[in-house]
C-alpha atoms as a PDB file:
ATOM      1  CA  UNK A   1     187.936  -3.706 -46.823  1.00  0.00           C
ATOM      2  CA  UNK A   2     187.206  -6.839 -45.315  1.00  0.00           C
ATOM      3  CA  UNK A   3     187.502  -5.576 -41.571  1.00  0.00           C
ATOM      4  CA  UNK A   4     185.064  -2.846 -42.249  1.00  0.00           C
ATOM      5  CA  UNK A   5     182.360  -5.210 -43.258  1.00  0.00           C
ATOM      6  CA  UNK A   6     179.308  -6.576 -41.844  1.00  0.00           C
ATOM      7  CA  UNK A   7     179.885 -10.171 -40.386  1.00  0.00           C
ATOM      8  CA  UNK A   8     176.820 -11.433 -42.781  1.00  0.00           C
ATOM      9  CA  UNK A   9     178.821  -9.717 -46.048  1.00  0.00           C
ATOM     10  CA  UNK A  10     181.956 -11.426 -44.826  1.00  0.00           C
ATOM     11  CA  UNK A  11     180.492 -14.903 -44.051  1.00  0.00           C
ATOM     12  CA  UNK A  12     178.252 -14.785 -47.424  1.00  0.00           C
ATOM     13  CA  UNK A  13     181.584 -13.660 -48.959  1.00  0.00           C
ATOM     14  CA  UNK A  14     183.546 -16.341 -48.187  1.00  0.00           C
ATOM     15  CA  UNK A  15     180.770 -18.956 -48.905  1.00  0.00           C
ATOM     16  CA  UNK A  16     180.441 -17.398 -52.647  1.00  0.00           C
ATOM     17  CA  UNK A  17     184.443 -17.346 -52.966  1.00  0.00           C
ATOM     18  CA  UNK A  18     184.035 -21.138 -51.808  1.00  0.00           C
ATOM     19  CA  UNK A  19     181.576 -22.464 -54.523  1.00  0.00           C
ATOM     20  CA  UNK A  20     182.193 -19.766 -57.396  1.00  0.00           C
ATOM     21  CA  UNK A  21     184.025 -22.903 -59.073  1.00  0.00           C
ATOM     22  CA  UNK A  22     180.518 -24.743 -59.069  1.00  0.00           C
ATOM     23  CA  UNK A  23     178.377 -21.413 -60.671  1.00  0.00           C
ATOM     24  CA  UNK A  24     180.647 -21.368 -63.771  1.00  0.00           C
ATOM     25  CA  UNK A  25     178.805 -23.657 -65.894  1.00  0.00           C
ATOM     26  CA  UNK A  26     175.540 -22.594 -64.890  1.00  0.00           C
ATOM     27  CA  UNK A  27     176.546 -18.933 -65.641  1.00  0.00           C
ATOM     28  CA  UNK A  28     177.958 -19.535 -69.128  1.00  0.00           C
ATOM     29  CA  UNK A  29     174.753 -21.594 -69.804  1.00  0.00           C
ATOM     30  CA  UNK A  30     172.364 -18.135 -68.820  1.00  0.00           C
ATOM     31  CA  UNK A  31     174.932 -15.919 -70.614  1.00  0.00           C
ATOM     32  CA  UNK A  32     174.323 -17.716 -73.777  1.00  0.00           C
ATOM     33  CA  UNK A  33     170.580 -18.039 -73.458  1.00  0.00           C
ATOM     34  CA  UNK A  34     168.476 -16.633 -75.899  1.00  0.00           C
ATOM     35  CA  UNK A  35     165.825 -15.232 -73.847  1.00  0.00           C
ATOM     36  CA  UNK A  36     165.972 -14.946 -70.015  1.00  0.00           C
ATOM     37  CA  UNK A  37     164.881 -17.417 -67.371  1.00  0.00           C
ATOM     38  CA  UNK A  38     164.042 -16.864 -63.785  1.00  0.00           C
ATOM     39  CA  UNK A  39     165.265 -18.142 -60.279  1.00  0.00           C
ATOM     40  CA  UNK A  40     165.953 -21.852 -59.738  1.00  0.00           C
ATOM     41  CA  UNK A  41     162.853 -22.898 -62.175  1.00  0.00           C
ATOM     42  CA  UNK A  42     164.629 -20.766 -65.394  1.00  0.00           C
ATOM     43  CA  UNK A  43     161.055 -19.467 -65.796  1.00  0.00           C
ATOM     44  CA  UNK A  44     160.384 -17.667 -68.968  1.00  0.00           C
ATOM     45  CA  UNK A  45     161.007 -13.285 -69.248  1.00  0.00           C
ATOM     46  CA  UNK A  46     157.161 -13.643 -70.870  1.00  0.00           C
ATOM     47  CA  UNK A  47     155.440 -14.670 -68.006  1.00  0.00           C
ATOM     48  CA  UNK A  48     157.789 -12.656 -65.241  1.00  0.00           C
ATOM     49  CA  UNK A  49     158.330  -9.572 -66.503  1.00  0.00           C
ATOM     50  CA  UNK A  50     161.286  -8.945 -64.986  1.00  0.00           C
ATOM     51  CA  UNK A  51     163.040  -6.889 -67.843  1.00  0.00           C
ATOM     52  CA  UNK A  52     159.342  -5.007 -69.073  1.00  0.00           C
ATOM     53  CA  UNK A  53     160.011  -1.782 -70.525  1.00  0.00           C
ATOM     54  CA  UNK A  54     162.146  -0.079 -72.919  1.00  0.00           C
ATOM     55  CA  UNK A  55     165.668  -0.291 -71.582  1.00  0.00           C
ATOM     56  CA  UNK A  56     167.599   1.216 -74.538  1.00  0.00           C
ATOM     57  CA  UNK A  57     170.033   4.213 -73.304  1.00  0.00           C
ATOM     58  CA  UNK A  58     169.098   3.103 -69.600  1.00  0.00           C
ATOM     59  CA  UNK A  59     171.757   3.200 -67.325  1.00  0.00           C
ATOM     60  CA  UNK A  60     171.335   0.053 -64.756  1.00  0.00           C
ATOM     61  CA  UNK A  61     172.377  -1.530 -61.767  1.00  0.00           C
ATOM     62  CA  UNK A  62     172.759  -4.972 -60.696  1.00  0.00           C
ATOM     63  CA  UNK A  63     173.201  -5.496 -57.129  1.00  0.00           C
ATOM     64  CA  UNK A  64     174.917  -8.709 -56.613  1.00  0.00           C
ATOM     65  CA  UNK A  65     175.846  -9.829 -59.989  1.00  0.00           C
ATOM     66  CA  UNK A  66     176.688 -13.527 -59.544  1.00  0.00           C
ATOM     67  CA  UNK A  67     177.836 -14.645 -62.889  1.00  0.00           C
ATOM     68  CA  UNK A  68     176.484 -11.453 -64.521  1.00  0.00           C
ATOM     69  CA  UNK A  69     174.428 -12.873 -67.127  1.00  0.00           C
ATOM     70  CA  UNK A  70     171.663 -10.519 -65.995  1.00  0.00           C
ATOM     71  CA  UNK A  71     173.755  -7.323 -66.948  1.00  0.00           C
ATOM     72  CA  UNK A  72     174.643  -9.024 -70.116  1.00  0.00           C
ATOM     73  CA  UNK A  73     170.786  -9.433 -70.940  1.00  0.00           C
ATOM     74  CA  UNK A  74     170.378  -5.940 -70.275  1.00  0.00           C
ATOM     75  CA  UNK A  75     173.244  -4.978 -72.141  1.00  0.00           C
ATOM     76  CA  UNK A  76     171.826  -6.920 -74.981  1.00  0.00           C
ATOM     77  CA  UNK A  77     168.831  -4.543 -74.989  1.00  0.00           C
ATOM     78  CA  UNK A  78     170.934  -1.010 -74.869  1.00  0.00           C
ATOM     79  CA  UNK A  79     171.256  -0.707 -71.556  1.00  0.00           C
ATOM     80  CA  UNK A  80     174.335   0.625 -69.986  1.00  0.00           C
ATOM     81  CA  UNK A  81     175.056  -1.805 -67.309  1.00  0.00           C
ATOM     82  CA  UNK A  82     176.824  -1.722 -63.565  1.00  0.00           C
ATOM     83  CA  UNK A  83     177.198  -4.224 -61.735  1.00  0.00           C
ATOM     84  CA  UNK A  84     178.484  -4.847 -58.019  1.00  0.00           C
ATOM     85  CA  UNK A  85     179.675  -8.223 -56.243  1.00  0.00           C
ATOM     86  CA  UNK A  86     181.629  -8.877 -52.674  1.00  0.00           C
ATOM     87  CA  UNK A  87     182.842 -12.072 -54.351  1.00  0.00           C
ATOM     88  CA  UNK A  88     186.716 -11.469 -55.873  1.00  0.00           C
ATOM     89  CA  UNK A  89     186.127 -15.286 -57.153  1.00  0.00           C
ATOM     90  CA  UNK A  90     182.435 -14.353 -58.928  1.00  0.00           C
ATOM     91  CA  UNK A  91     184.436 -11.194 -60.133  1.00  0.00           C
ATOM     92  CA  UNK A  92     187.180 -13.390 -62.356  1.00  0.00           C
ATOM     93  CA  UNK A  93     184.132 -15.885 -63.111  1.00  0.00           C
ATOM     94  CA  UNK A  94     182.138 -12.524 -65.047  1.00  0.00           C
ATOM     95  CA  UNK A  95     185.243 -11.065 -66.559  1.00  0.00           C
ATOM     96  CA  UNK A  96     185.869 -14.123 -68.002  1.00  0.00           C
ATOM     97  CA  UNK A  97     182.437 -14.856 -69.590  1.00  0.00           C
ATOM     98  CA  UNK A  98     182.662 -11.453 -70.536  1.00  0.00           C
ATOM     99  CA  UNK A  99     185.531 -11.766 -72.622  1.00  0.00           C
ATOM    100  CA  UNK A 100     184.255 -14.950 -73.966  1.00  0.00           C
ATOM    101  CA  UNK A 101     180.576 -13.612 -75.223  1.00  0.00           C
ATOM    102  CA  UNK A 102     182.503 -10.182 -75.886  1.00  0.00           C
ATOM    103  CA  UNK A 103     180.040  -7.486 -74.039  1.00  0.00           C
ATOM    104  CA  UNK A 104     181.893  -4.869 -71.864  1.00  0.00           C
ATOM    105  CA  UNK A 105     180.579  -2.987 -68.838  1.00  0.00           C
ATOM    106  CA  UNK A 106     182.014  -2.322 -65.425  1.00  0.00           C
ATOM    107  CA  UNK A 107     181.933  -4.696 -62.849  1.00  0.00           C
ATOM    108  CA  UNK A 108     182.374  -3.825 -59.461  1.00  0.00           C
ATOM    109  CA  UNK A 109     183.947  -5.585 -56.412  1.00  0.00           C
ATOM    110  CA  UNK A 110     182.132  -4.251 -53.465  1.00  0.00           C
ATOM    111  CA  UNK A 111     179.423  -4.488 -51.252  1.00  0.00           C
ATOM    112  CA  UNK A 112     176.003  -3.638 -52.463  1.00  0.00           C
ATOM    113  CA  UNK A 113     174.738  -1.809 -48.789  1.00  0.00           C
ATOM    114  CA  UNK A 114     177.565   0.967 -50.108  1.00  0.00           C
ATOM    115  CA  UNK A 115     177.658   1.277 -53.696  1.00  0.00           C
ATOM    116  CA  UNK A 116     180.337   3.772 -54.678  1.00  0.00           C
ATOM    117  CA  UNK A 117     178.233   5.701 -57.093  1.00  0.00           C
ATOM    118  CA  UNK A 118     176.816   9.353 -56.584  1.00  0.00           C
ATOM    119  CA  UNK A 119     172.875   9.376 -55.576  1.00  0.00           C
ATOM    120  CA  UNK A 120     170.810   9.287 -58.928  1.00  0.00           C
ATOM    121  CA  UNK A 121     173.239   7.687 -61.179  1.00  0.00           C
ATOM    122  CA  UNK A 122     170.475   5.027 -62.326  1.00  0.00           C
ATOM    123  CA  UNK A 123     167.209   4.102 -63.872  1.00  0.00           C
ATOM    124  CA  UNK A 124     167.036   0.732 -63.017  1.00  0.00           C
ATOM    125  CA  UNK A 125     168.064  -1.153 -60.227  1.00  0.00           C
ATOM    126  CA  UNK A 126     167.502  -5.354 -60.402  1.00  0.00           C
ATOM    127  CA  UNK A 127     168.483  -8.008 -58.523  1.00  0.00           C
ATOM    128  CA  UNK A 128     167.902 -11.872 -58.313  1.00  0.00           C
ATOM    129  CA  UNK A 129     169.082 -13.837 -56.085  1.00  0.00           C
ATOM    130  CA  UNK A 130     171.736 -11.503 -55.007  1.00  0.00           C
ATOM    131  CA  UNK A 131     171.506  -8.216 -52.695  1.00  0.00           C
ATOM    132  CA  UNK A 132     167.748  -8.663 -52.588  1.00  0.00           C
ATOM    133  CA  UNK A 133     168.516 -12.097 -50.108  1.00  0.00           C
ATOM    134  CA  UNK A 134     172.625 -12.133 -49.164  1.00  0.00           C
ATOM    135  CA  UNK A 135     172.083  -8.328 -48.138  1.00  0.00           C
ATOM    136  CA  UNK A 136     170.275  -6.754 -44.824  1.00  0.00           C
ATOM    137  CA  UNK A 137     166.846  -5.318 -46.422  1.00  0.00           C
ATOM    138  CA  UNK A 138     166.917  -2.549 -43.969  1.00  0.00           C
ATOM    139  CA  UNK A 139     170.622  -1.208 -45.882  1.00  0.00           C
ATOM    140  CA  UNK A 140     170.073  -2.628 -49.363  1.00  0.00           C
ATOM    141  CA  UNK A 141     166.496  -1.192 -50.150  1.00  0.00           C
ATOM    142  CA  UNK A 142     167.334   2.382 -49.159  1.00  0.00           C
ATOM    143  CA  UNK A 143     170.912   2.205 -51.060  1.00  0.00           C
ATOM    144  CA  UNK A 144     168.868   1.314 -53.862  1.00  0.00           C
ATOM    145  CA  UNK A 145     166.551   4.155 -53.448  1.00  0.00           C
ATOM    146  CA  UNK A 146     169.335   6.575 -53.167  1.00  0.00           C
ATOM    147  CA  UNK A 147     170.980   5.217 -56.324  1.00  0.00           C
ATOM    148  CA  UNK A 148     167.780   5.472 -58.284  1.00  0.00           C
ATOM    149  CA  UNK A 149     166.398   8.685 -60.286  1.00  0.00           C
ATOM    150  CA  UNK A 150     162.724   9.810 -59.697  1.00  0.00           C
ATOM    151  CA  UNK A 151     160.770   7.403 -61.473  1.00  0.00           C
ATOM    152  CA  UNK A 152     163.778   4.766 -61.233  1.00  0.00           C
ATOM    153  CA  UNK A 153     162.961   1.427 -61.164  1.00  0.00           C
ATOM    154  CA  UNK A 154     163.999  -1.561 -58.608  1.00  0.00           C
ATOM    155  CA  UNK A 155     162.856  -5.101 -59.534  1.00  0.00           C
ATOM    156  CA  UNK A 156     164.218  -7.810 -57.362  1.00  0.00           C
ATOM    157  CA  UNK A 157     163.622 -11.828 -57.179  1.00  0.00           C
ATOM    158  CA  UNK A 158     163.943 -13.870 -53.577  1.00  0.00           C
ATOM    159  CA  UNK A 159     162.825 -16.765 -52.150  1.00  0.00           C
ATOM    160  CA  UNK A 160     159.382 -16.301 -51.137  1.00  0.00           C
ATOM    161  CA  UNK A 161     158.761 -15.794 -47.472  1.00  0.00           C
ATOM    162  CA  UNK A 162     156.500 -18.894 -47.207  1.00  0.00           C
ATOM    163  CA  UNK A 163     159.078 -21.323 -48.909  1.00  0.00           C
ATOM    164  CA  UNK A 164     161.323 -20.104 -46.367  1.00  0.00           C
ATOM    165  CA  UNK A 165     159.055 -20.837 -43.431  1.00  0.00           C
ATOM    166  CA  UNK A 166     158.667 -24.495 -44.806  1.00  0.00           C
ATOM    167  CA  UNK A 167     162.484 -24.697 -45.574  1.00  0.00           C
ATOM    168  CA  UNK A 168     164.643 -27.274 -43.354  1.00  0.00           C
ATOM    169  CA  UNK A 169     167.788 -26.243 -42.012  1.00  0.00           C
ATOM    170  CA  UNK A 170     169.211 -29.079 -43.399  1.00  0.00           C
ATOM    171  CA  UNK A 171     170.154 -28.341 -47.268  1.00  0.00           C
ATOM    172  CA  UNK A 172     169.304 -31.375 -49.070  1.00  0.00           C
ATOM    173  CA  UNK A 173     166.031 -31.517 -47.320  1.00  0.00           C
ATOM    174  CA  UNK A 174     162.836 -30.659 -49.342  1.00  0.00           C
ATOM    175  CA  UNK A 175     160.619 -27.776 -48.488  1.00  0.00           C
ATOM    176  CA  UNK A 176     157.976 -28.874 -46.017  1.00  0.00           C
ATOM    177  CA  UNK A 177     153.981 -29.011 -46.296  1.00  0.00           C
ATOM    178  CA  UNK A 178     154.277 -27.631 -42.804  1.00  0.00           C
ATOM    179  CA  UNK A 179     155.446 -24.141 -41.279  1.00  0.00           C
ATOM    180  CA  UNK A 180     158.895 -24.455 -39.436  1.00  0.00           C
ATOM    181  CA  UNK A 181     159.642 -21.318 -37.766  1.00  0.00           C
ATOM    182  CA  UNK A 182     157.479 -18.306 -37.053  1.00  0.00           C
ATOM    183  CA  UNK A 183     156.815 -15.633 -39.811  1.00  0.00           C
ATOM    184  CA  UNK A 184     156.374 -12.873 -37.217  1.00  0.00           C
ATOM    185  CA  UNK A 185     159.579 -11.712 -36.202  1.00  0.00           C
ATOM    186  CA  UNK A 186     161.864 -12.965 -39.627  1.00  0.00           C
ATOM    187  CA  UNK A 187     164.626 -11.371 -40.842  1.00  0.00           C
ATOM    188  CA  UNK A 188     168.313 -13.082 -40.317  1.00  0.00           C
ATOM    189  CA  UNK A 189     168.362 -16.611 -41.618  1.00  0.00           C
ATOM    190  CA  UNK A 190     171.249 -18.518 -40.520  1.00  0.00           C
ATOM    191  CA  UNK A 191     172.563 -21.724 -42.658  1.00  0.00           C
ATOM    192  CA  UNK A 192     174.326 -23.906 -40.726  1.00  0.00           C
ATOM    193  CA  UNK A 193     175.939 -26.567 -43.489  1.00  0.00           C
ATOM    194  CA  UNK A 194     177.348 -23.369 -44.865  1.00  0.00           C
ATOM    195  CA  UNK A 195     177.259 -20.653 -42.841  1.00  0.00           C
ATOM    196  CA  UNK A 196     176.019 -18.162 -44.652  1.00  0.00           C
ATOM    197  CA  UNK A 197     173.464 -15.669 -44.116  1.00  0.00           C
ATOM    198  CA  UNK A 198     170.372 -15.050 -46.061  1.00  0.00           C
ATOM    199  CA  UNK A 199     167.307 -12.164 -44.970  1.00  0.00           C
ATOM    200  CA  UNK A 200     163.686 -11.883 -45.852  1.00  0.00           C
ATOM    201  CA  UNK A 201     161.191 -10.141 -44.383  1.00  0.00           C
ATOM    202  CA  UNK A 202     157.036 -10.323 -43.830  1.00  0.00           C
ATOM    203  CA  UNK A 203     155.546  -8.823 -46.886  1.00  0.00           C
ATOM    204  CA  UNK A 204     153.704  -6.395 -44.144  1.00  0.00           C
ATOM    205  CA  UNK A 205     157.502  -5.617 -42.604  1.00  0.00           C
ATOM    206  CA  UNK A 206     158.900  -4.985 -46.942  1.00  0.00           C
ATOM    207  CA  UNK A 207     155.692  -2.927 -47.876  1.00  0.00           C
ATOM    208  CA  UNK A 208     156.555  -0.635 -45.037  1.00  0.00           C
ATOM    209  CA  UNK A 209     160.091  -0.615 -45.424  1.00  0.00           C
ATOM    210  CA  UNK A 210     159.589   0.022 -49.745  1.00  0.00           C
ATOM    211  CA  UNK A 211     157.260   2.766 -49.236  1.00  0.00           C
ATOM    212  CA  UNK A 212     159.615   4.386 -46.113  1.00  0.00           C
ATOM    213  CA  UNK A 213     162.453   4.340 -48.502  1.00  0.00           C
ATOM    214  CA  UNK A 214     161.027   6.032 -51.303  1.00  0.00           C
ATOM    215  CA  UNK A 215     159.444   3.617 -53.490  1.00  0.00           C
ATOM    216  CA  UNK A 216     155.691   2.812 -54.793  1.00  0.00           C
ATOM    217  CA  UNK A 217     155.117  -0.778 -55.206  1.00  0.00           C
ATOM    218  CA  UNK A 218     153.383  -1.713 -58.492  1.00  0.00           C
ATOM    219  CA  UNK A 219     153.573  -5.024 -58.264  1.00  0.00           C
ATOM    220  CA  UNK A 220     153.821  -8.225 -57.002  1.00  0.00           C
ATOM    221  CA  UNK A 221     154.633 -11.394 -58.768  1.00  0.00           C
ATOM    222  CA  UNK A 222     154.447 -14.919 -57.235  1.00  0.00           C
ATOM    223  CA  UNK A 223     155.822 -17.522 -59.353  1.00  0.00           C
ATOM    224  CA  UNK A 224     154.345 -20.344 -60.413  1.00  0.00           C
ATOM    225  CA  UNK A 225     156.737 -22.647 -62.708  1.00  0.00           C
ATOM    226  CA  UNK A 226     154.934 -23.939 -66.006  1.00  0.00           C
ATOM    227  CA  UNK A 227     154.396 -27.693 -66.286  1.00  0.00           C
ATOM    228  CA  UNK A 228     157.569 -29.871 -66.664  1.00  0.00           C
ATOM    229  CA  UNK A 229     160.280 -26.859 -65.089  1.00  0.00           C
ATOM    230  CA  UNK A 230     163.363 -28.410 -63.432  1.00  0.00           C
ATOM    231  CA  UNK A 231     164.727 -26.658 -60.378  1.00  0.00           C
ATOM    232  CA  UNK A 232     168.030 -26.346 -61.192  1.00  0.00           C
ATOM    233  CA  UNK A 233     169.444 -25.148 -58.147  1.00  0.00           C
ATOM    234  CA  UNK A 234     167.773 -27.534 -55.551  1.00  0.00           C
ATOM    235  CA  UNK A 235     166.942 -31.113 -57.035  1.00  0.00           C
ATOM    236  CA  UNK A 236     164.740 -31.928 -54.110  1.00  0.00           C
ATOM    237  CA  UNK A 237     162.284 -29.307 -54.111  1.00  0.00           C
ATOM    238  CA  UNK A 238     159.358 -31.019 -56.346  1.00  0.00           C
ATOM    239  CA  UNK A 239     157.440 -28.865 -58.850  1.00  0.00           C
ATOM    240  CA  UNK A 240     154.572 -29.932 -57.390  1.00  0.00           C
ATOM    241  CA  UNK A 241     155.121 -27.817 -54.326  1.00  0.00           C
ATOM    242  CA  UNK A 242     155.845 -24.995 -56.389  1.00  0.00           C
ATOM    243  CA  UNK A 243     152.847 -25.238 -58.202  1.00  0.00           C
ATOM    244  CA  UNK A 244     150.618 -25.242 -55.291  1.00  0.00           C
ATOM    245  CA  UNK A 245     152.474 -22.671 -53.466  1.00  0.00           C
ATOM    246  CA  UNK A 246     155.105 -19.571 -54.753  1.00  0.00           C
ATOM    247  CA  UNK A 247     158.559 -20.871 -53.363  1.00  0.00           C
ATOM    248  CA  UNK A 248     159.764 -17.123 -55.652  1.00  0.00           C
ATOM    249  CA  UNK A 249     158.557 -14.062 -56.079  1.00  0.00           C
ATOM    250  CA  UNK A 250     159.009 -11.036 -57.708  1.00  0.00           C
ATOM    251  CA  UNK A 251     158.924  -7.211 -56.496  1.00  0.00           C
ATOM    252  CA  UNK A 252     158.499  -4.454 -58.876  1.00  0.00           C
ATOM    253  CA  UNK A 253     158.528  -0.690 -57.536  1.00  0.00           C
ATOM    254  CA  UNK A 254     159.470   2.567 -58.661  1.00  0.00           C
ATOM    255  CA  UNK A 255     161.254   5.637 -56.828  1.00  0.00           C
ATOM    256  CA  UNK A 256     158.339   8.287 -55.922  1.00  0.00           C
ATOM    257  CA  UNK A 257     159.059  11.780 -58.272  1.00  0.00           C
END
């Protein structure tokens, strides 16, 4: 499989495989949660939204699973999850949490551009953190349009496009007050302490592409973490920056009938 993927799916393959040791923790942590928390600030479901709806008897998708504690929240609400990972290290990480919290569904070990699953095999598609950045937008959104039902749902969490304008390309660098690179043009972010690969787009450039692939946006949620979050993922980025601007943000749209 691996010579008949994309070079970013290989190089943000091998980066996962590298530090899966360091996401166990964390993941056990979110499995055992009582209610779910968003993106590096572990903001609250309440004020995100992220699993709104009735999802009992709903079959779902997650599209780069990670740990897979968001499949295990849905499954805690009747859904009938799927999930799909490139990482064979992630993979062990999820089978094993699964047999520790014991919840079953499938997990897949594939890439999420080419999910091996008949068109209209879900209701819900969701990702944070996952396909929605490690993937190329322009195969990722309409895989997930051709995996959703009419009416199907795809909610995904990134990075916001303005943190990433203000991000260094040095890791342990805080986000910047300042712009540092241009927004038109953005797409294929290269790390280079890691070398992996990470995509966003200008909201103009995802609007277009959304509504191209099938979907109706409904809405749009910047996040701004409540007084005293803790990024958990990256220490230097202060809360004050993320309450003065969204450094996440949400998309919510649904497959047109």
């Amino acid at each position: 499989m691996s010579d008949e993927l994309p070079d970013h799916v290989r190089r943000n393959r091998d980066d996962w495989d590298r530090h899966a040791p360091d996401w166990v923790a964390p993941g056990r942590f979110l499995w055992n949660a009582a209610e779910p928390g968003w993106g590096v600030w572990r903001v609250p479901e309440a004020q995100v939204g992220m699993l709104a709806g009735a999802l009992d008897g709903l079959d779902t998708i997650e599209l780069g699973w990670g740990t897979s504690y968001v499949s295990a929240w849905l499954a805690r609400r009747g859904a009938r999850p799927v999930g799909i990972d490139i990482s064979q290290a992630q993979l062990a990480t999820a089978r094993q949490l699964q047999q520790e919290f014991g919840l079953d569904f499938e997990l897949l070990h594939g890439n999420a551009e080419q999910v091996p699953y008949p068109d209209a095999s879900f209701d819900l598609a969701i990702s944070e953190y996952g396909a929605s950045i490690w993937c190329d937008p322009y195969a990722w959104i309409p895989e997930a349009a051709r995996l959703l039902r009419p009416g199907g749902r795809l909610v995904f969490l990134v990075n916001s496009t303005l943190a990433l304008l203000c991000a260094p390309d040095v890791a342990d660098e805080p986000l910047s007050d300042r712009l540092l690179r241009p927004y038109f043009g953005i797409h294929r972010m290269e790390w280079p302490d890691d070398g992996s690969v990470e995509f966003t787009l200008p909201h103009g450039e995802r609007i277009a592409l959304l509504r191209s692939s099938g979907f109706e946006i409904e809405e749009l949620v910047e996040i701004r973490p409540p007084d005293g979050s803790t990024n958990t993922y990256h220490p230097n980025d202060s809360l004050e920056w993320a309450q003065r601007w969204p450094c996440e943000e949400v998309w919510k749209v649904r497959r047109r009938a």
